[in-house]
PDB file of N, CA and C in Angstrom:
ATOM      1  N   UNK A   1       0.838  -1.172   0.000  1.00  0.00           N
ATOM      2  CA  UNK A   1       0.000   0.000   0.000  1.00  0.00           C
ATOM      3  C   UNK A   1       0.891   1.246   0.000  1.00  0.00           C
ATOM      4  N   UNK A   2       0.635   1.850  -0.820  1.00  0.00           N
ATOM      5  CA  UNK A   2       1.456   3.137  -0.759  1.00  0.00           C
ATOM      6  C   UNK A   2       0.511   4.357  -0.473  1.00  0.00           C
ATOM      7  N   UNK A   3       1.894   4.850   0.392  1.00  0.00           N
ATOM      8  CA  UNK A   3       0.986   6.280   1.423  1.00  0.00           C
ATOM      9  C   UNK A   3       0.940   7.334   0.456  1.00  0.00           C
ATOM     10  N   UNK A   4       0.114   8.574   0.887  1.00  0.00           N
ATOM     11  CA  UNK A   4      -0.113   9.805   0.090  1.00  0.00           C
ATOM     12  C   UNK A   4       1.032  10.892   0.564  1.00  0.00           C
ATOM     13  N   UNK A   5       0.980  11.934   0.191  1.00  0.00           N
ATOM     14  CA  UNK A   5       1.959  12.823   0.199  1.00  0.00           C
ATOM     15  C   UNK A   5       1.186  12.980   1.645  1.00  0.00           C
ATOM     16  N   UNK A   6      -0.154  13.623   1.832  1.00  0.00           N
ATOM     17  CA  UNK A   6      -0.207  13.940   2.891  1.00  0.00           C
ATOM     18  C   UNK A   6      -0.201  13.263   4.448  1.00  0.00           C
ATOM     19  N   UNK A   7      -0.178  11.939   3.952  1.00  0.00           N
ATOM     20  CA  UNK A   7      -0.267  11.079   5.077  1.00  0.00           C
ATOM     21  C   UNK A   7       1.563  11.007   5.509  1.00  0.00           C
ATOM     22  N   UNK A   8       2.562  11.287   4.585  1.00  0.00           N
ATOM     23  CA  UNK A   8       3.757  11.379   5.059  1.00  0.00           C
ATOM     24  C   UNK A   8       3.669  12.698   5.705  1.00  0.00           C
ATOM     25  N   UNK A   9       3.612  13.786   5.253  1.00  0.00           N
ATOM     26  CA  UNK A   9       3.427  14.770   6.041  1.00  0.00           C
ATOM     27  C   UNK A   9       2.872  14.876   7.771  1.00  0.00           C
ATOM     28  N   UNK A  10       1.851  14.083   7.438  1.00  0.00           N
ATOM     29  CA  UNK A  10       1.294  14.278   8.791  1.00  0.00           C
ATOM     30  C   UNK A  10       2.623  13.351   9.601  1.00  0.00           C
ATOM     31  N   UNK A  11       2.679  11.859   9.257  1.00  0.00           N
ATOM     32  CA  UNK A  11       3.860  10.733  10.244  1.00  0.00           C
ATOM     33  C   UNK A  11       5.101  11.929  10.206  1.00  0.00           C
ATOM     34  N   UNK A  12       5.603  12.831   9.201  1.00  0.00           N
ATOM     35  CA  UNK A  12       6.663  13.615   9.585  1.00  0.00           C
ATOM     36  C   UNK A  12       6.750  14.675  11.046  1.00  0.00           C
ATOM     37  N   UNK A  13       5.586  15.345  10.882  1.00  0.00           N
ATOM     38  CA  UNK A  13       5.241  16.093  11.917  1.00  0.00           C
ATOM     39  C   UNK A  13       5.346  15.529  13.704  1.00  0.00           C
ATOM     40  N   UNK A  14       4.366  14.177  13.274  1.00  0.00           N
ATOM     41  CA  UNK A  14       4.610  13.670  14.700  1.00  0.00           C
ATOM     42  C   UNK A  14       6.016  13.013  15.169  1.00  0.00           C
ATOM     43  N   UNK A  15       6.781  12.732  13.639  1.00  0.00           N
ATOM     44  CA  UNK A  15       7.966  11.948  14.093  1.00  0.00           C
ATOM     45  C   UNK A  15       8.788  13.301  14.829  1.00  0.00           C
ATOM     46  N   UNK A  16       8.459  14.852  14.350  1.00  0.00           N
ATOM     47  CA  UNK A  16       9.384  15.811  14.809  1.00  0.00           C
ATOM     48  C   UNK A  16       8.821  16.054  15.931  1.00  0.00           C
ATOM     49  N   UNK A  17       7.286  16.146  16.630  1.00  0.00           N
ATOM     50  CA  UNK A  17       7.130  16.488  17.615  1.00  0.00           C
ATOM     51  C   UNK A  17       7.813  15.291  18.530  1.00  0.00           C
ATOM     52  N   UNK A  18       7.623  14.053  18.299  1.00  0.00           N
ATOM     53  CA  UNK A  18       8.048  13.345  19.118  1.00  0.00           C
ATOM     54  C   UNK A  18       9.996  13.411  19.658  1.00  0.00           C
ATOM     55  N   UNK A  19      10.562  13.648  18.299  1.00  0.00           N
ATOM     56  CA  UNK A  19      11.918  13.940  18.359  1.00  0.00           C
ATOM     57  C   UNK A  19      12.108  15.510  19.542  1.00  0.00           C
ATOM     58  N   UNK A  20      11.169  16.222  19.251  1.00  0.00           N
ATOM     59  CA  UNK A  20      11.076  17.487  20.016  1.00  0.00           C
ATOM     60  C   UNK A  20      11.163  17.121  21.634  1.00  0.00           C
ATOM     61  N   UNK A  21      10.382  16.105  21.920  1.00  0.00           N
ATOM     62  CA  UNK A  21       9.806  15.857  22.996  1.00  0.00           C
ATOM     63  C   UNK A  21      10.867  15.455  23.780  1.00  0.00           C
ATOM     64  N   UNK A  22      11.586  14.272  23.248  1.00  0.00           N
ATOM     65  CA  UNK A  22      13.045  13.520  23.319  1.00  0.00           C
ATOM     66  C   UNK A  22      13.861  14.270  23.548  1.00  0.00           C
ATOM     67  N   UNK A  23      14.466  15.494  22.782  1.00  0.00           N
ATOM     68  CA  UNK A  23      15.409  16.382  23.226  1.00  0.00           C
ATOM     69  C   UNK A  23      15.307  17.243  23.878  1.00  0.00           C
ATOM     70  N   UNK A  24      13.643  17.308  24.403  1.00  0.00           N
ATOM     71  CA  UNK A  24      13.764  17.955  25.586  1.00  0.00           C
ATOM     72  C   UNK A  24      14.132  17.259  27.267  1.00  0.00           C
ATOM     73  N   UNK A  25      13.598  16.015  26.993  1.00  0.00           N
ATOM     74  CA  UNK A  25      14.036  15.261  28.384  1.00  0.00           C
ATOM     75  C   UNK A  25      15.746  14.996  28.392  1.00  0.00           C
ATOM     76  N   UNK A  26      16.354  15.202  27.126  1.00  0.00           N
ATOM     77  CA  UNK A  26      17.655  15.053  27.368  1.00  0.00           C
ATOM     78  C   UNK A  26      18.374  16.375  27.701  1.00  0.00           C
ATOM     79  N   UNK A  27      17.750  17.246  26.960  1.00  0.00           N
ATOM     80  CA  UNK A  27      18.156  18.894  27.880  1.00  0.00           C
ATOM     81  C   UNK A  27      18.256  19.130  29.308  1.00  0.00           C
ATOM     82  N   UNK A  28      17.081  18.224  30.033  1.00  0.00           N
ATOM     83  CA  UNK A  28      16.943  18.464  31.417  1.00  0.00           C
ATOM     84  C   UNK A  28      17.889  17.117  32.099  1.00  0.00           C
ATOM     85  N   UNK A  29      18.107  16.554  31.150  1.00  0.00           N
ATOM     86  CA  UNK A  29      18.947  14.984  31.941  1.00  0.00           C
ATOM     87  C   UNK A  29      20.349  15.985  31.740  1.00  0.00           C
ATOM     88  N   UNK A  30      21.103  16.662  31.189  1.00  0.00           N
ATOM     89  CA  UNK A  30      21.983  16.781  30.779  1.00  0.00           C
ATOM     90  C   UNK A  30      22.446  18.189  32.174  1.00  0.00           C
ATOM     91  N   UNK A  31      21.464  18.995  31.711  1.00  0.00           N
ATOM     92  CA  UNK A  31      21.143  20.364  33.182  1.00  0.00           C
ATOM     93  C   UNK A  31      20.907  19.986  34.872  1.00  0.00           C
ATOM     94  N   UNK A  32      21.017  18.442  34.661  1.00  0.00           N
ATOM     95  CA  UNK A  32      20.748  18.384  36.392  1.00  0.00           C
ATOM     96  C   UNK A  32      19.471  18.481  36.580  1.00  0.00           C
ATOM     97  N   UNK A  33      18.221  18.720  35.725  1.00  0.00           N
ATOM     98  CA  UNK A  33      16.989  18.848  35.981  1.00  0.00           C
ATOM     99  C   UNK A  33      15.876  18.172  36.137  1.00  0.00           C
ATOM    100  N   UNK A  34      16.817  16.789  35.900  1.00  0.00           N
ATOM    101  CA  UNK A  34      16.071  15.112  35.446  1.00  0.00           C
ATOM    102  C   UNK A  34      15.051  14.732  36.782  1.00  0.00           C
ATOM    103  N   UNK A  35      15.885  14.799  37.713  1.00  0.00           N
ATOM    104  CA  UNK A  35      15.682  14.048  38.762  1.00  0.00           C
ATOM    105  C   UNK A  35      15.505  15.147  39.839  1.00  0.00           C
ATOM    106  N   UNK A  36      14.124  14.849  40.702  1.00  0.00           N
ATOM    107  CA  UNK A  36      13.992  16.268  41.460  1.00  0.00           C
ATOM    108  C   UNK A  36      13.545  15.493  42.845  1.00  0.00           C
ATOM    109  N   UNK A  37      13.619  16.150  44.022  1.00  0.00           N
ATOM    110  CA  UNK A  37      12.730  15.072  45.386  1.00  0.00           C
ATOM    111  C   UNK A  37      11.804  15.291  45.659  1.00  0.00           C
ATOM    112  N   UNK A  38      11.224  14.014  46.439  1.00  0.00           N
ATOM    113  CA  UNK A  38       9.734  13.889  46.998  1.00  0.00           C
ATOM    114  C   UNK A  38       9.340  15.300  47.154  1.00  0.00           C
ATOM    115  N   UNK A  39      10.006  16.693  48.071  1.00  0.00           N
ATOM    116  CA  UNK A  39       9.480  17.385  48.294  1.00  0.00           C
ATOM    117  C   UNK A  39       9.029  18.307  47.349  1.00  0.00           C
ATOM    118  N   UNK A  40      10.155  18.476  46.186  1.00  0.00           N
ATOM    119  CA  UNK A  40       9.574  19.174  44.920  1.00  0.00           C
ATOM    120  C   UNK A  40       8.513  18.617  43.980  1.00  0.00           C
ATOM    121  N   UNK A  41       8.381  17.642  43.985  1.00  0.00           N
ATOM    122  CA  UNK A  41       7.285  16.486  43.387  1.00  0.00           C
ATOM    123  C   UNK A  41       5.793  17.037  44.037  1.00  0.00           C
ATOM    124  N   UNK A  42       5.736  17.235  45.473  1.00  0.00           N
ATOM    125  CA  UNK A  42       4.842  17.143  46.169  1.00  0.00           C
ATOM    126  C   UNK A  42       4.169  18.845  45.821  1.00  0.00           C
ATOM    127  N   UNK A  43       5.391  19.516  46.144  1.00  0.00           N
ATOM    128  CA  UNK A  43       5.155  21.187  45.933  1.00  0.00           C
ATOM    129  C   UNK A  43       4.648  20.967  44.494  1.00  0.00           C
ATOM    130  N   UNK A  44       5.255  20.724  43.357  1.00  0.00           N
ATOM    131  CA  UNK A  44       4.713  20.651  42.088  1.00  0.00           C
ATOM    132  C   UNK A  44       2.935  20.006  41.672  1.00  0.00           C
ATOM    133  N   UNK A  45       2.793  19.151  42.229  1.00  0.00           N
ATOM    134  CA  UNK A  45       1.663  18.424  41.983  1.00  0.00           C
ATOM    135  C   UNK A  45       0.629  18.667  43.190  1.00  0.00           C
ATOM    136  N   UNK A  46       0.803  19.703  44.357  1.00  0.00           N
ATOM    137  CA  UNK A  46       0.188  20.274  45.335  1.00  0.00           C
ATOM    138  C   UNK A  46      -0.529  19.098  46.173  1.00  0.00           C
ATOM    139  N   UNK A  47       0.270  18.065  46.288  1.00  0.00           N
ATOM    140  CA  UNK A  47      -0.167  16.925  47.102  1.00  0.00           C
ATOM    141  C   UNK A  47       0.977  16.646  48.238  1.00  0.00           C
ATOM    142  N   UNK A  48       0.480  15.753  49.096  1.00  0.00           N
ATOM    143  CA  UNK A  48       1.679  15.399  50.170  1.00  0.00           C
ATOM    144  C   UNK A  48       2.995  14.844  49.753  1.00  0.00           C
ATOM    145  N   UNK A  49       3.842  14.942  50.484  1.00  0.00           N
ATOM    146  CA  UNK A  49       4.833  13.620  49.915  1.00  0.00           C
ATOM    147  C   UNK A  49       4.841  12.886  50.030  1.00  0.00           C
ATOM    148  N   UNK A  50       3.687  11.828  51.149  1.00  0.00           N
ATOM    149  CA  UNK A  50       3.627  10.668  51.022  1.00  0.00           C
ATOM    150  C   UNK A  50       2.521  10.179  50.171  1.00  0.00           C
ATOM    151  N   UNK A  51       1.963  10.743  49.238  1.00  0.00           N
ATOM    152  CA  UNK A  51       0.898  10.744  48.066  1.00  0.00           C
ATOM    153  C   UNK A  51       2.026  10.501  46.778  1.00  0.00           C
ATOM    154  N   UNK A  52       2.842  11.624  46.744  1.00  0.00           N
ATOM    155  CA  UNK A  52       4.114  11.454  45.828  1.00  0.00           C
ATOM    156  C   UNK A  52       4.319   9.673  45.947  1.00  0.00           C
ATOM    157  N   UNK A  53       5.379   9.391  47.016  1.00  0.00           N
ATOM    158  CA  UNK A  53       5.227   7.804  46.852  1.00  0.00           C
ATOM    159  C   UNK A  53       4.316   7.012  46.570  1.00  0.00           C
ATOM    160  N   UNK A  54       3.218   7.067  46.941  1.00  0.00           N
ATOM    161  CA  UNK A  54       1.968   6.594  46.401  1.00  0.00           C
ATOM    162  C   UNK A  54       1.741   6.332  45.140  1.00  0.00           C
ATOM    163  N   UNK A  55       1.968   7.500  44.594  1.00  0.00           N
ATOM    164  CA  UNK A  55       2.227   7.459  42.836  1.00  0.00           C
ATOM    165  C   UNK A  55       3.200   6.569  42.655  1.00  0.00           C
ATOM    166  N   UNK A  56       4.752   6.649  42.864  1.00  0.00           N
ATOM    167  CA  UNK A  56       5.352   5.965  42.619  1.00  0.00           C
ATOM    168  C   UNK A  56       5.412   4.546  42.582  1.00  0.00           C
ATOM    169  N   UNK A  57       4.876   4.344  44.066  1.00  0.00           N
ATOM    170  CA  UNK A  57       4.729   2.450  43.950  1.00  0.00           C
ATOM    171  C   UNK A  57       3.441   1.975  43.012  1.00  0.00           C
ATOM    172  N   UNK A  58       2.922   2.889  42.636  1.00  0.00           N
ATOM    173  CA  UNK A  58       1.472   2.382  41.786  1.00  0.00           C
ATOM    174  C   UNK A  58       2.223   2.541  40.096  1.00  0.00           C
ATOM    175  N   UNK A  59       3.316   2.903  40.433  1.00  0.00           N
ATOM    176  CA  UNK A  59       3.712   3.375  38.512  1.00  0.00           C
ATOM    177  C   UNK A  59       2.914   4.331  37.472  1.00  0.00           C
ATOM    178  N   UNK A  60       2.716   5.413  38.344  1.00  0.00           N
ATOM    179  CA  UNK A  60       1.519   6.584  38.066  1.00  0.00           C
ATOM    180  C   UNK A  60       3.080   7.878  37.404  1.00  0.00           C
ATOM    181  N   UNK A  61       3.806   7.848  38.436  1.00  0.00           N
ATOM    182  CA  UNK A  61       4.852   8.585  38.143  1.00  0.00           C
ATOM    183  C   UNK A  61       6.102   7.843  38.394  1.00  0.00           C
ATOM    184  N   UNK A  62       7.179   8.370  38.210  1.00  0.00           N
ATOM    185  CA  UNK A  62       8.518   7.339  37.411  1.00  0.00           C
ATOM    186  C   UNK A  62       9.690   7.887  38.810  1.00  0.00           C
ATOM    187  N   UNK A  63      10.100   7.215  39.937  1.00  0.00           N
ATOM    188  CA  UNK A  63      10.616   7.659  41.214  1.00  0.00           C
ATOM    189  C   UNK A  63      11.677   5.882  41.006  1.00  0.00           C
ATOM    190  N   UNK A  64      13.021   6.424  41.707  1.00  0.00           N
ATOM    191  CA  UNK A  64      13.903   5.673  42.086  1.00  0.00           C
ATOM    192  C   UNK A  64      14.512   6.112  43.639  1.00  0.00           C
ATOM    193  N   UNK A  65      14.486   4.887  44.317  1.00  0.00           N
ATOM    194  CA  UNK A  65      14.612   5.006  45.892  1.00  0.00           C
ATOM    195  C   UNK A  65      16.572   4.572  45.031  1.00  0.00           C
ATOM    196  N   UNK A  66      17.436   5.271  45.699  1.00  0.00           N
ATOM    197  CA  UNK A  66      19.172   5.243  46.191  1.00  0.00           C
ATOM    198  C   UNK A  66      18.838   5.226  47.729  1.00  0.00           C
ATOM    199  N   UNK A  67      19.374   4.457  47.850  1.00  0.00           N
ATOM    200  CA  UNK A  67      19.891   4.241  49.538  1.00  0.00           C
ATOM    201  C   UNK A  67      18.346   4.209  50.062  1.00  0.00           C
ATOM    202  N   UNK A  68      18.730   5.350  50.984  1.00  0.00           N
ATOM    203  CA  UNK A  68      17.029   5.492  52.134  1.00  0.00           C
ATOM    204  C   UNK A  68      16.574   7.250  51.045  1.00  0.00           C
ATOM    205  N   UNK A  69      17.223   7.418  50.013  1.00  0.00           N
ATOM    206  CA  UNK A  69      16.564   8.615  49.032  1.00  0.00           C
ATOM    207  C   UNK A  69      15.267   8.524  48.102  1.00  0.00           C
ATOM    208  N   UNK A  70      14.585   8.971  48.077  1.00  0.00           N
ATOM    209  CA  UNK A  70      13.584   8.497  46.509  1.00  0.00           C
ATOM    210  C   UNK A  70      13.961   9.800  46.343  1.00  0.00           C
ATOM    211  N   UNK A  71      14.164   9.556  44.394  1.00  0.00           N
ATOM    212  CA  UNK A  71      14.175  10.519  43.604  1.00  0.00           C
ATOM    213  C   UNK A  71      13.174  10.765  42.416  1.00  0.00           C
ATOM    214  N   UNK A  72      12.778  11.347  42.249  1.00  0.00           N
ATOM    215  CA  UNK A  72      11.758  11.444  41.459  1.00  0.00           C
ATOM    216  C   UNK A  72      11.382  12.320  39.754  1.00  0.00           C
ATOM    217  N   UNK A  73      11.289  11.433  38.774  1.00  0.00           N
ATOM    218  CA  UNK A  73      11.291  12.594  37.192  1.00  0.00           C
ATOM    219  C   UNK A  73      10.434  13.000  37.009  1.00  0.00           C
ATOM    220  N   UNK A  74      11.284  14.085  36.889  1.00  0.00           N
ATOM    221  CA  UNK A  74      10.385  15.423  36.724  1.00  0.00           C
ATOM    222  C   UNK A  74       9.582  15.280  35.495  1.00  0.00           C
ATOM    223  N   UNK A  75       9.732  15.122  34.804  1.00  0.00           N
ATOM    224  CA  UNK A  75       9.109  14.888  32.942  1.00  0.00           C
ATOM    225  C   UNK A  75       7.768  14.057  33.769  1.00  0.00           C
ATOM    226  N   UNK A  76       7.720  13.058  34.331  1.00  0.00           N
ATOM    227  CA  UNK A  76       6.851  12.132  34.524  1.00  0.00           C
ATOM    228  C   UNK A  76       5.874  13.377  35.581  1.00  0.00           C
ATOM    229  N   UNK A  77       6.300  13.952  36.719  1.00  0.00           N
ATOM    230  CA  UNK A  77       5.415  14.714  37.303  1.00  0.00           C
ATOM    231  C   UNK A  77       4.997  15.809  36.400  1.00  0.00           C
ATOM    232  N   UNK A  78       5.765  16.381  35.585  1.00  0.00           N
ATOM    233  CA  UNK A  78       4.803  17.790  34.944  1.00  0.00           C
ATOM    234  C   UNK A  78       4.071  17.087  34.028  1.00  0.00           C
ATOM    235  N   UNK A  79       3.852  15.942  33.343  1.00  0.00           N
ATOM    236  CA  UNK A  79       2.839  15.085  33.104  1.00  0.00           C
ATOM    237  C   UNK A  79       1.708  15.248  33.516  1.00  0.00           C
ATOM    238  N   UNK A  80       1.989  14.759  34.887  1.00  0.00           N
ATOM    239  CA  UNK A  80       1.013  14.655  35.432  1.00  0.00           C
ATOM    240  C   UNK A  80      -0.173  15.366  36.531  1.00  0.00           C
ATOM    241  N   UNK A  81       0.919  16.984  36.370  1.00  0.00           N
ATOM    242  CA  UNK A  81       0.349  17.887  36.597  1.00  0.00           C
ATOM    243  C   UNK A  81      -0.206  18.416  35.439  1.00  0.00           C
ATOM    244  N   UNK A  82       0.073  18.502  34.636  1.00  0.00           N
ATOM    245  CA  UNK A  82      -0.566  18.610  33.032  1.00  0.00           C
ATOM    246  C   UNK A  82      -1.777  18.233  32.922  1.00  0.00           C
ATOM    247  N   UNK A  83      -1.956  16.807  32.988  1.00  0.00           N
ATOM    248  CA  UNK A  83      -3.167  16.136  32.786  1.00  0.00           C
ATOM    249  C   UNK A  83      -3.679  15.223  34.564  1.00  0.00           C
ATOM    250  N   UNK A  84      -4.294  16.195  35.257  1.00  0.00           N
ATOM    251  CA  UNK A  84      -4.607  15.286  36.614  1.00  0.00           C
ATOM    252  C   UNK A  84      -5.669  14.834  36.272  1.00  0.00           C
ATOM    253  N   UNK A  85      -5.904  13.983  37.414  1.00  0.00           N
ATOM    254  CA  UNK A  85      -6.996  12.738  36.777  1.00  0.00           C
ATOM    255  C   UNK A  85      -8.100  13.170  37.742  1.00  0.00           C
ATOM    256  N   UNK A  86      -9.141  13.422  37.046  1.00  0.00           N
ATOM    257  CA  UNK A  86     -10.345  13.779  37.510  1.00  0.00           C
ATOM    258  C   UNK A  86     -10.925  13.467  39.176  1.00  0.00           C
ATOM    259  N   UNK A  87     -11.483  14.359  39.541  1.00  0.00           N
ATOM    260  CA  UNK A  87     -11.329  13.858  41.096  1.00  0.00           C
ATOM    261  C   UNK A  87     -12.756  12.779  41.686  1.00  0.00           C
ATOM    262  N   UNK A  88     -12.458  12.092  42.827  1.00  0.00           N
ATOM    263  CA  UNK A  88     -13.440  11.149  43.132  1.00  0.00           C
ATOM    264  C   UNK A  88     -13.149   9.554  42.360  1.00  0.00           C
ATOM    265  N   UNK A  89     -13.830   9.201  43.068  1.00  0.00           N
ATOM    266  CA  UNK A  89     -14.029   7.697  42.923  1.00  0.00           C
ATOM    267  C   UNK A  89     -14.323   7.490  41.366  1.00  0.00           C
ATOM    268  N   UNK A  90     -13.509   6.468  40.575  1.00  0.00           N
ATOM    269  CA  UNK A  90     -14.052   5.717  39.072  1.00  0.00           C
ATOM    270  C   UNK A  90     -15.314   5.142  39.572  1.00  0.00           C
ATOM    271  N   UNK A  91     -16.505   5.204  38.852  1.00  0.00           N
ATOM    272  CA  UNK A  91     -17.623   4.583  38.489  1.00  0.00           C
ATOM    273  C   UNK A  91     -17.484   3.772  37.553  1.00  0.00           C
ATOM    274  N   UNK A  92     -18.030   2.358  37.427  1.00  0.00           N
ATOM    275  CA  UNK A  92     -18.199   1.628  36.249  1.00  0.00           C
ATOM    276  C   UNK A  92     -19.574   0.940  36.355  1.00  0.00           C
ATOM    277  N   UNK A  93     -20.202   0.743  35.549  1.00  0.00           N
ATOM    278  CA  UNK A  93     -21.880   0.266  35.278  1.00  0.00           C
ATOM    279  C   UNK A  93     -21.529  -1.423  35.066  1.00  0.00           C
TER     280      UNK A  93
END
């Protein structure tokens, strides 16, 4: 099957936003900006810090414990301050 001009166009666009996206998490890996703590996590996303972990052990946001430290990416929290998840209990019928 061969694609149309515009259907490359469009896969180009997302391949650059996505490339965009990429060199931005390596801008901040590179600046020291990668990895931020529970307490900035918590200030950022206006929740506790033991909610922060919460996220983390559920794999909601992207946190690595060093020693007795959790550290926590930032890319993964402004995510998810970006898009918070609606408040209250899921309903399902």
């Amino acid at each position: 099957m061969k694609a149309t001009n515009k259907e490359l166009l469009a896969r180009i666009e997302e391949l650059e936003a996505e490339l965009a996206k990429a060199n931005q998490k390596i801008e901040q890996y590179e600046s020291g900006n990668y990895w931020i703590s529970v307490a900035e996590a918590a200030e950022i996303l206006g929740v506790h810090r033991n909610r922060v972990l919460q996220l983390v052990s559920s794999d909601l946001i992207d946190g690595k414990k060093i020693g007795n430290t959790w550290i926590i990416c930032r890319a993964s929290v402004e995510s998810r301050a970006a898009n918070p998840p609606s408040a209250g209990r899921r309903w399902e019928k």
